[in-house]
Protein backbone atom coordinates (compact mmCIF):
# COMPACT_ATOMS: atom_id res chain seq x y z
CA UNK A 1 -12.92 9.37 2.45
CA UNK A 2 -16.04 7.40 2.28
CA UNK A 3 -17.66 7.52 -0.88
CA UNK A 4 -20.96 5.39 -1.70
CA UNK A 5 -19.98 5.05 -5.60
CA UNK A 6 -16.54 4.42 -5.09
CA UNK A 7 -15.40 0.44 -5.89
CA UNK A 8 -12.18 0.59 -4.03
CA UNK A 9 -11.73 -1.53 -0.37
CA UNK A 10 -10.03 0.53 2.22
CA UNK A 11 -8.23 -2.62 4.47
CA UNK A 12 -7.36 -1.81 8.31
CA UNK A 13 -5.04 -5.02 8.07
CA UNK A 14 -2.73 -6.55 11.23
CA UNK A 15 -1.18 -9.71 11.55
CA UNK A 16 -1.16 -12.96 9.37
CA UNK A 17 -4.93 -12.61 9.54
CA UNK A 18 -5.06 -9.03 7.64
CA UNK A 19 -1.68 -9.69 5.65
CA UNK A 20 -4.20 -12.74 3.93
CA UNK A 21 -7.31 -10.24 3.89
CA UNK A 22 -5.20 -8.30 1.48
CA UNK A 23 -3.72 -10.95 -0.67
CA UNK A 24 -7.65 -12.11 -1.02
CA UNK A 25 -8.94 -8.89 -1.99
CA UNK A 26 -5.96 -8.15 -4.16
CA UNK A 27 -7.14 -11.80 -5.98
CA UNK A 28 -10.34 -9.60 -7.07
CA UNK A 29 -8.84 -6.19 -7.42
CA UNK A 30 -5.96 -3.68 -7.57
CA UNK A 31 -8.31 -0.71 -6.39
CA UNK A 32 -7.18 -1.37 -2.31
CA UNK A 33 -5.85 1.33 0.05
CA UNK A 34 -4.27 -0.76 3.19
CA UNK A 35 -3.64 0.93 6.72
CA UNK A 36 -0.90 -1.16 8.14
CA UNK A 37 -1.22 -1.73 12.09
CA UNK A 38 1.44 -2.58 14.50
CA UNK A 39 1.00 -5.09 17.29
CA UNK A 40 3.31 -4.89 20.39
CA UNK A 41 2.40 -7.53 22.38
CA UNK A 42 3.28 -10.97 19.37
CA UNK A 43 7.06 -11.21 18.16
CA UNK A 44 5.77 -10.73 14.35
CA UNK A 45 3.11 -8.27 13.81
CA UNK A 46 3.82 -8.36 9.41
CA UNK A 47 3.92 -5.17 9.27
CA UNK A 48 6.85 -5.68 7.58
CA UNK A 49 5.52 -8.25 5.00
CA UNK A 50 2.45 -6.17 4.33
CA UNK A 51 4.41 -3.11 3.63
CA UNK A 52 6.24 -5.35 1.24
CA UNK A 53 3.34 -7.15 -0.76
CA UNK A 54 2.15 -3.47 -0.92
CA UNK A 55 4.76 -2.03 -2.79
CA UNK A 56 5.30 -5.58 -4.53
CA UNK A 57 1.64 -5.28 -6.12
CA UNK A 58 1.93 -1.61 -6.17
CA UNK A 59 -1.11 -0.75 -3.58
CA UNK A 60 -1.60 2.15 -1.72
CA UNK A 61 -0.79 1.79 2.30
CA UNK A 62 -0.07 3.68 4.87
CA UNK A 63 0.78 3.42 8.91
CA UNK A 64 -1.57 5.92 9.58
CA UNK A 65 -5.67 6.00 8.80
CA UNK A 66 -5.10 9.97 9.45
CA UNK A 67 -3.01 9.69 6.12
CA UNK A 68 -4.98 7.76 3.88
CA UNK A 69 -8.25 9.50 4.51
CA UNK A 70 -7.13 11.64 0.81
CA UNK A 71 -8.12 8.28 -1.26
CA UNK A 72 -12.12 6.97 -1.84
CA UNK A 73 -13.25 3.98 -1.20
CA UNK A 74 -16.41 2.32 -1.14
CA UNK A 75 -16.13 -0.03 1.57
CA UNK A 76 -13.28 -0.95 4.52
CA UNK A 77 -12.63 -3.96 6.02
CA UNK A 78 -11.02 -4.42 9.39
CA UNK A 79 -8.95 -7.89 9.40
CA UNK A 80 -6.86 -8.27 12.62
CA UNK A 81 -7.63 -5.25 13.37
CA UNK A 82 -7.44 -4.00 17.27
CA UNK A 83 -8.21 -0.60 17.58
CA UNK A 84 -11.57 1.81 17.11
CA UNK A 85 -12.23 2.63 13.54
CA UNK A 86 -14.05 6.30 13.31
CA UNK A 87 -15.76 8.40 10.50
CA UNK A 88 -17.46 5.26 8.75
CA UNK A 89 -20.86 4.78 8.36
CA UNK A 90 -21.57 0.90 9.68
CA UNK A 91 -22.85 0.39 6.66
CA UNK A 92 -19.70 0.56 4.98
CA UNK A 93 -17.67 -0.96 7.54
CA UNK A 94 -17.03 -4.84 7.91
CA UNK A 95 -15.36 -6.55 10.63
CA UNK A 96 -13.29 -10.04 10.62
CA UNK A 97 -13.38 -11.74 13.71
CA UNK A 98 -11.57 -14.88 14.25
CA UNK A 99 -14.86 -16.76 15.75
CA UNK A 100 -17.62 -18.31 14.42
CA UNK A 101 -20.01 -15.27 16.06
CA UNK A 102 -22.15 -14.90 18.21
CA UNK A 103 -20.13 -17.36 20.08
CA UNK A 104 -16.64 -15.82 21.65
CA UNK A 105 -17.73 -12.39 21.09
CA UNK A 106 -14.94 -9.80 22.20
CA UNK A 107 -11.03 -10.64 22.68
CA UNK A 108 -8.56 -13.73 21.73
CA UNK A 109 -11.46 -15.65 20.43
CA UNK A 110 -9.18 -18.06 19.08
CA UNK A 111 -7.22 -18.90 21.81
CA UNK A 112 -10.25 -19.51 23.94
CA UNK A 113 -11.28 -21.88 21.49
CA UNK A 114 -8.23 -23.57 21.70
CA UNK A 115 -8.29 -23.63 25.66
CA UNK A 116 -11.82 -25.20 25.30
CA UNK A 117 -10.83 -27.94 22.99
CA UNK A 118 -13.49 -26.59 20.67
CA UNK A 119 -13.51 -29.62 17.40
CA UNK A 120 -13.45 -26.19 14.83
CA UNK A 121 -12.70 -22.42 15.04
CA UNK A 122 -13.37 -20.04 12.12
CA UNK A 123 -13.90 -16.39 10.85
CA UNK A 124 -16.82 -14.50 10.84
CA UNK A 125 -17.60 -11.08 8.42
CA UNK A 126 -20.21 -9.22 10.13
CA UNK A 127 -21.32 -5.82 9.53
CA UNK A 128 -19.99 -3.24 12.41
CA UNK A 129 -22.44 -2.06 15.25
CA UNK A 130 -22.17 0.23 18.60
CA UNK A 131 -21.61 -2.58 20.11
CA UNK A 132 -18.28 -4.73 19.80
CA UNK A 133 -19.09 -7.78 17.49
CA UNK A 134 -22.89 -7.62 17.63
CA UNK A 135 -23.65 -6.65 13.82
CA UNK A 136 -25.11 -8.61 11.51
CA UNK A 137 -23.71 -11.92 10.37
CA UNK A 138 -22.69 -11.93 5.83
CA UNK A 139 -20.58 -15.07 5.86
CA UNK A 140 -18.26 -17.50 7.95
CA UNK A 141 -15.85 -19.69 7.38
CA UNK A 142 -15.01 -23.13 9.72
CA UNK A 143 -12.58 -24.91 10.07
CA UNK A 144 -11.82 -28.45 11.89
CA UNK A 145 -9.43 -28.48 14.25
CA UNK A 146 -7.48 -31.55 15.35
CA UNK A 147 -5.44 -31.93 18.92
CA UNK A 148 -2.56 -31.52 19.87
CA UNK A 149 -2.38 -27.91 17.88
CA UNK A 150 -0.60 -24.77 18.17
CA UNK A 151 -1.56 -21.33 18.22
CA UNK A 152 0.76 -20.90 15.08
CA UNK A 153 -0.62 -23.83 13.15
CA UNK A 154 -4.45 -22.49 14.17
CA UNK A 155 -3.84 -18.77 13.18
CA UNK A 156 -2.04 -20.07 9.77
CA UNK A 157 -5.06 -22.42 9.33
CA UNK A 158 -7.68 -19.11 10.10
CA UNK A 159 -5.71 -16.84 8.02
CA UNK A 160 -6.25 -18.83 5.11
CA UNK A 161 -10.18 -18.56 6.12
CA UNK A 162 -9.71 -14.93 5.69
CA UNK A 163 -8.05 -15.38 2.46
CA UNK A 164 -11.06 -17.07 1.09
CA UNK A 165 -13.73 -15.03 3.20
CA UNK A 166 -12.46 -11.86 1.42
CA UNK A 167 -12.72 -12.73 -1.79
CA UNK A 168 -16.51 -13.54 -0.92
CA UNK A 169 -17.20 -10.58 0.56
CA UNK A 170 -15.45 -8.27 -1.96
CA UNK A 171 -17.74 -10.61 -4.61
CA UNK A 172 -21.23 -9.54 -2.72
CA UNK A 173 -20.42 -5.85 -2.62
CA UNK A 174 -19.67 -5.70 -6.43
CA UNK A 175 -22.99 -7.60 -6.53
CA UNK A 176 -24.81 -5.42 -4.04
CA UNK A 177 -25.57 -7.74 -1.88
CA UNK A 178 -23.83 -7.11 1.11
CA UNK A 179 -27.01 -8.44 3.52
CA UNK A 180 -26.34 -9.14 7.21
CA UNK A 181 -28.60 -12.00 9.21
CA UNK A 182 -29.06 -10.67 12.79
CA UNK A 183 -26.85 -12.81 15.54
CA UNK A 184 -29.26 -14.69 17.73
CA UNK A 185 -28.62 -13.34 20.91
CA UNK A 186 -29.54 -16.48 22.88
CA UNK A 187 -26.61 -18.12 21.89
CA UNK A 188 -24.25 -15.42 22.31
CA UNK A 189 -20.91 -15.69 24.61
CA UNK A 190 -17.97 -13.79 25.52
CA UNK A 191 -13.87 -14.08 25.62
CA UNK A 192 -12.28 -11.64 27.55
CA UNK A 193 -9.15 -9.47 27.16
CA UNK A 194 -6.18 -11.22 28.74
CA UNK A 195 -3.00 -9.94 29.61
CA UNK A 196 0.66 -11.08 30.98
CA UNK A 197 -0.86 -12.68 33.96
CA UNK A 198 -2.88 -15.12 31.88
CA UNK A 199 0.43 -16.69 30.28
CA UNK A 200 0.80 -18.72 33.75
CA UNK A 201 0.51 -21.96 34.32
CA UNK A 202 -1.85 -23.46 36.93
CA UNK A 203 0.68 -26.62 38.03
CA UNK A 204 -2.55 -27.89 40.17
CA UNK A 205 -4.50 -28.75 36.98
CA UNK A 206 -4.11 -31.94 34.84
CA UNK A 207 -1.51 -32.34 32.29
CA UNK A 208 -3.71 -32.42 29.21
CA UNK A 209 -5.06 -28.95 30.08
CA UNK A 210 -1.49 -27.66 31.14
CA UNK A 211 0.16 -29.07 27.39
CA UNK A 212 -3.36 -27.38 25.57
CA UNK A 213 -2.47 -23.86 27.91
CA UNK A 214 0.88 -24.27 26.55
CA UNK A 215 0.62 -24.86 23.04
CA UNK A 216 -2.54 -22.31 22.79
CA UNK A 217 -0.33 -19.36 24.10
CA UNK A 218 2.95 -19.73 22.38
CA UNK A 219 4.86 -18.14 19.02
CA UNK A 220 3.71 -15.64 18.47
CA UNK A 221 2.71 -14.74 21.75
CA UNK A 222 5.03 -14.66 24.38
CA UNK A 223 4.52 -18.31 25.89
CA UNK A 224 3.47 -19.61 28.52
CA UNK A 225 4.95 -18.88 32.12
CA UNK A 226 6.54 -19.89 35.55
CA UNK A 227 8.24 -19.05 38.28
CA UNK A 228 11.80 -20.86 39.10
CA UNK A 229 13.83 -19.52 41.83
CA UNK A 230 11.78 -16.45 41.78
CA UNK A 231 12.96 -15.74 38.03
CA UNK A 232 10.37 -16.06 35.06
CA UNK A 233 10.73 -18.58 32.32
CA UNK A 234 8.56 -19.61 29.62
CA UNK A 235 7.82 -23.16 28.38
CA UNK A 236 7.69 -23.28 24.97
CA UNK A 237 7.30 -26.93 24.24
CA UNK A 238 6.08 -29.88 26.36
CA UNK A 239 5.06 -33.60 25.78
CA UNK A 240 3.00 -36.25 27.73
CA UNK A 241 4.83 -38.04 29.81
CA UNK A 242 2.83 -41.29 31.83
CA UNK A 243 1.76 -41.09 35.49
CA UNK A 244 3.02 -42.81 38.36
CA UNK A 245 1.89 -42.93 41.88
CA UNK A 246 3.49 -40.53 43.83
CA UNK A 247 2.51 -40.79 47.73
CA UNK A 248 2.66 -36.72 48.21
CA UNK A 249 1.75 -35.22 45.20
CA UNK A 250 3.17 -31.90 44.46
CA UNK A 251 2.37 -29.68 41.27
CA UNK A 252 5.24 -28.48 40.00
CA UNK A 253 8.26 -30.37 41.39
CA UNK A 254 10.44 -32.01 38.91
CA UNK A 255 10.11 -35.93 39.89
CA UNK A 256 12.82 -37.03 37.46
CA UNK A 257 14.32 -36.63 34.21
CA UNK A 258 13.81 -38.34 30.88
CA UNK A 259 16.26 -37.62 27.88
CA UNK A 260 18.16 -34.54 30.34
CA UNK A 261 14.83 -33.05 29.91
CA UNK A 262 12.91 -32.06 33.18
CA UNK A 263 9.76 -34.49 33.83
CA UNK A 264 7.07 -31.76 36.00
CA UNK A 265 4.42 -33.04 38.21
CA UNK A 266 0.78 -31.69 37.49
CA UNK A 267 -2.52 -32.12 39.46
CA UNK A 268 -2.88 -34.88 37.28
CA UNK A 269 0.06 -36.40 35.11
CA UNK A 270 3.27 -35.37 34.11
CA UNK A 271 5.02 -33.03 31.98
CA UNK A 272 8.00 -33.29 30.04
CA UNK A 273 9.80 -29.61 29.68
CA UNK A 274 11.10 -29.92 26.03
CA UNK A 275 11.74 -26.40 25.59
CA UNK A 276 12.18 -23.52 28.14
CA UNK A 277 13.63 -20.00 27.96
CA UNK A 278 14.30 -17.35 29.76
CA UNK A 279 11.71 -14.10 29.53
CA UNK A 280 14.25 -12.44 26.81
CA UNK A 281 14.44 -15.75 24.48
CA UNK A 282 17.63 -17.32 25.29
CA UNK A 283 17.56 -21.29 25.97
CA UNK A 284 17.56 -22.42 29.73
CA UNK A 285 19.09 -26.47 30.74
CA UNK A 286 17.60 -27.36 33.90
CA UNK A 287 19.50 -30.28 35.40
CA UNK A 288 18.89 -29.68 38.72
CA UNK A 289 16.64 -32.55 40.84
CA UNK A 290 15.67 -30.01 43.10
CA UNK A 291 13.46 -27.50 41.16
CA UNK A 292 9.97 -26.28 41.69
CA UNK A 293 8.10 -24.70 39.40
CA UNK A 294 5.40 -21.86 40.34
């Protein structure tokens, strides 16, 4: 339960992003209670490695917030967090987001980033508010981001941004001087929710955006999609490949073959198909000419 004296941190912790929270709070103190959450929708959720750094540095954590309501804290923290947190003053409740607020409020900040070839993403501690990443700004974090990238490499390189952002944040509460700046709401913008239909891939658009849709949607999300023979497959891994003049353009037909690997017309360029799969992970060849892809 919420207690105004107490010095404990009370983590809601998910993913990389909250396993790090943890291991940057537990740099500054051993008086953390951790609710573990579970993520259906990525192929590693650490759940699993949080439950084990728990017992490893001997923290309190549960699977359940119902459970560890018994223990005190002082102040909780929601790091990859995706679900409502209730009975907690906002006061005492911070939020990570994985954007560099107000801009991207709302869902997969980071891989909108990505999709807009922003130069740096970042994390963002902000106080909680009624309304979904609209509190008050304590401290954020950027960090540069180079192209071609992965949504792997750029939620390692955030994580570690949460490493570091908790330990600043657990240093202003001991201090008192946990202090929000209001967001300016000028500059504010939104990312919305996306779901399985967002994984496909627009063949009609130009190759660089196709190979930045690609890489920003991959491990540990599902991948990105298409449609062969009516059967779903997901590219995992593509590379440039240079354009030629073709007299009757067509997204998505395979045009020829470079190393046995599929070479995929887009609206502008060409694709190679490095890696593809099927939609339950097992490793597809395509050596047929005669293949389009939808």
């Amino acid at each position: 339960m919420y207690t105004a004296e107490s010095k404990a941190i009370k983590v809601f912790a998910t993913g990389l992003k909250g396993f790090k929270a943890i291991q940057g709070f537990r740099e500054k103190t051993n008086k953390i209670i951790v609710v573990i959450g579970k993520d259906i929708n990525v192929k590693n959720d650490f759940s699993n490695e949080i439950e084990t750094y728990c017992r490893q540095e001997n923290l309190k954590y549960y699977f359940s917030a119902k459970h560890a309501d018994k223990h005190e804290f002082g102040l909780a923290v929601a790091a990859g967090w995706q679900r409502m947190i209730f009975d907690i003053p906002f006061s005492a409740l911070i939020v990570f987001h994985d954007s560099l607020l107000p801009k991207y409020r709302g869902f997969n900040p980071l891989v909108t980033a990505l999709l807009n070839k922003d130069d740096c993403v970042g994390v963002t501690a902000l106080m909680a508010a009624d309304k979904y990443d609209r509190g008050d700004i304590l401290s954020q974090v950027r960090v540069p981001v180079v192209y071609p990238i992965t949504i792997e490499d750029a939620i390692i390189m955030v994580s570690d941004a949460y490493f570091h952002i908790a330990g600043e944040i657990y240093d202003l509460f001991t201090l008192g001087l946990l202090h929000g700046k209001p967001q300016d709401e000028s500059l504010a913008t939104y990312s919305l929710w996306r779901d399985n239909d967002d994984y496909a891939i627009d063949w009609s658009l130009d190759s660089h955006t196709i190979e930045r849709h690609i890489n920003s949607v991959g491990y540990p999300y599902l991948g990105a999609s298409s449609l062969v023979d009516g059967a779903l497959v997901r590219i995992k891994k593509v590379s440039l490949v240079r354009d030629v003049v073709i007299e009757n353009r067509t997204p998505g037909k395979i045009i020829f073959f470079e190393d046995n690997m599929p070479v995929v017309v887009c609206g502008q360029g060409l694709l190679r198909l490095e890696s593809i799969e099927d939609d339950s992970g097992n490793k597809l060849e395509i050596n047929k000419l005669r293949i389009r892809f939808k």
